[in-house]
Protein backbone atom coordinates (compact mmCIF):
# COMPACT_ATOMS: atom_id res chain seq x y z
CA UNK A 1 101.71 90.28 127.25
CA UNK A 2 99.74 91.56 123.99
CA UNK A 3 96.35 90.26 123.85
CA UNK A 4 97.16 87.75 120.47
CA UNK A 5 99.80 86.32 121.81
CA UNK A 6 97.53 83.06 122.38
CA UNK A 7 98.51 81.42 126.11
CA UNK A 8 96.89 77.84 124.90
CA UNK A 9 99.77 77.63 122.41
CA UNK A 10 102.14 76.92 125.08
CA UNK A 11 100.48 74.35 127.24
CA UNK A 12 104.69 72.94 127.86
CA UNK A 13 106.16 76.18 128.78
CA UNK A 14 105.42 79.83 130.05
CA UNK A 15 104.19 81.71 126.94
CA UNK A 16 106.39 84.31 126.40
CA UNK A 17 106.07 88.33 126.83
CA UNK A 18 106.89 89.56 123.70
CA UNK A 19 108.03 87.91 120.37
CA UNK A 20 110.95 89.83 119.18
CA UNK A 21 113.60 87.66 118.47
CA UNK A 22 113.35 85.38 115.06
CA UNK A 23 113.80 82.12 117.00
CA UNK A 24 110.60 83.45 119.02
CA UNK A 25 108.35 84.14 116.50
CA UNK A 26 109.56 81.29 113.97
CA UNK A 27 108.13 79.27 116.59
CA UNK A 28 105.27 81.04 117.64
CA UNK A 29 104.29 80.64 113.63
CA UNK A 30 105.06 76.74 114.30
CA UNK A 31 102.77 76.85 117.18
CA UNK A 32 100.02 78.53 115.63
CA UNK A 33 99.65 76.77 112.52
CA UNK A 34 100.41 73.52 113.87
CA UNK A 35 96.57 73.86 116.39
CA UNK A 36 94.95 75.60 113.54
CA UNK A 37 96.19 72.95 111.34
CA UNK A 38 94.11 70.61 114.16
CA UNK A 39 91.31 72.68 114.14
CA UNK A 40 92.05 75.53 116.69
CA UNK A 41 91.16 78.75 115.10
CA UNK A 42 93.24 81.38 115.69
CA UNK A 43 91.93 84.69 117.41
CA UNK A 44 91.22 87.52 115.11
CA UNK A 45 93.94 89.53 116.55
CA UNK A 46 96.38 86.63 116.42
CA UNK A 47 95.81 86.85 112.24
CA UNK A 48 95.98 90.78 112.03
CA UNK A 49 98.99 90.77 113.65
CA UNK A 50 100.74 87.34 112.18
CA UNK A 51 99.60 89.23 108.47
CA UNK A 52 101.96 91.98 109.01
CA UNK A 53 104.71 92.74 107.12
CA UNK A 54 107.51 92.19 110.06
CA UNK A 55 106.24 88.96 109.95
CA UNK A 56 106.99 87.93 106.73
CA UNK A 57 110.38 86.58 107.19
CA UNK A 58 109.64 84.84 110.05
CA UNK A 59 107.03 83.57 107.89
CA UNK A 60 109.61 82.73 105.12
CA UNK A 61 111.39 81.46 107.96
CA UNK A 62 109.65 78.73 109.42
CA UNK A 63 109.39 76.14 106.79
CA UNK A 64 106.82 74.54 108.45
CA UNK A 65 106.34 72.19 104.79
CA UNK A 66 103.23 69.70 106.68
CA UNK A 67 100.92 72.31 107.12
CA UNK A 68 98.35 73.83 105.29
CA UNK A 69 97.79 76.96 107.87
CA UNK A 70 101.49 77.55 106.70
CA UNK A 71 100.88 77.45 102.97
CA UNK A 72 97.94 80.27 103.67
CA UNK A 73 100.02 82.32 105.85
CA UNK A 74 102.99 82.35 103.11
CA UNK A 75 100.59 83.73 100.49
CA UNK A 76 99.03 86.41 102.92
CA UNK A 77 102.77 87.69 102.62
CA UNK A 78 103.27 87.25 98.98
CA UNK A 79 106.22 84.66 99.04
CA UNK A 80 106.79 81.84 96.50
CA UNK A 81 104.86 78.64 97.43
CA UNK A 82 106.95 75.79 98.97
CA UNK A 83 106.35 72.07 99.09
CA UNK A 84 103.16 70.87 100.70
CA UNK A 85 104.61 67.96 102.29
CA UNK A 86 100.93 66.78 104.05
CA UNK A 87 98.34 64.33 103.46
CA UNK A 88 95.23 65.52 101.36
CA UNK A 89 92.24 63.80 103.32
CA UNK A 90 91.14 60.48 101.40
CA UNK A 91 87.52 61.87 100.96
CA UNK A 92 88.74 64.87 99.02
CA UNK A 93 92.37 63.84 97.22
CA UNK A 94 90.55 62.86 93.96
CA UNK A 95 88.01 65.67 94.14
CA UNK A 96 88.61 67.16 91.06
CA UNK A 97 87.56 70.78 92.23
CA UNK A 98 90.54 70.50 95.01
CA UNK A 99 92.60 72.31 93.07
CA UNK A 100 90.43 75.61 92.98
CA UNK A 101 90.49 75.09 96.69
């Protein structure tokens, strides 16, 4: 198994080998953003590899329209921005500098 292929992401299942189908890494990407999304930084390798460009439509892909890790990771590859579907934390939704964030 290559060493960013994260084994905590899979704490239901047997993390898988390799990622070459779509299905795989769409859900890998799901998986990923969704812990960092909680707080669970990725490993460095994890993000050199996710940033390449046979990622990007498994990227495009995964529509994953809650998280913010998502939103980053579609403009590391360049593609149109989709519909941020989360919650903006009380403390900062009226910040008026959140929008240069």
């Amino acid at each position: 198994m290559p060493s960013w292929i994260d084994e905590s992401l899979y704490p239901d299942c047997e993390p898988p080998q390799s990622l070459e189908a779509a299905a795989d890494r769409i859900e890998f990407l799901a998986r990923l953003c969704s812990a960092w999304d909680f707080g669970i930084l990725p490993r460095e390798e994890t993000i050199r590899e996710v940033r390449k460009e046979e990622w990007r439509e498994a990227v495009d892909a995964c529509r994953l329209l809650t998280s913010s890790s998502y939103a980053l990771l579609r403009q590391w590859h360049q593609l149109p921005p989709v519909p941020y579907l989360g919650d903006a934390p009380s403390y900062i939704r009226d910040d008026p500098n959140l929008e240069h964030v």
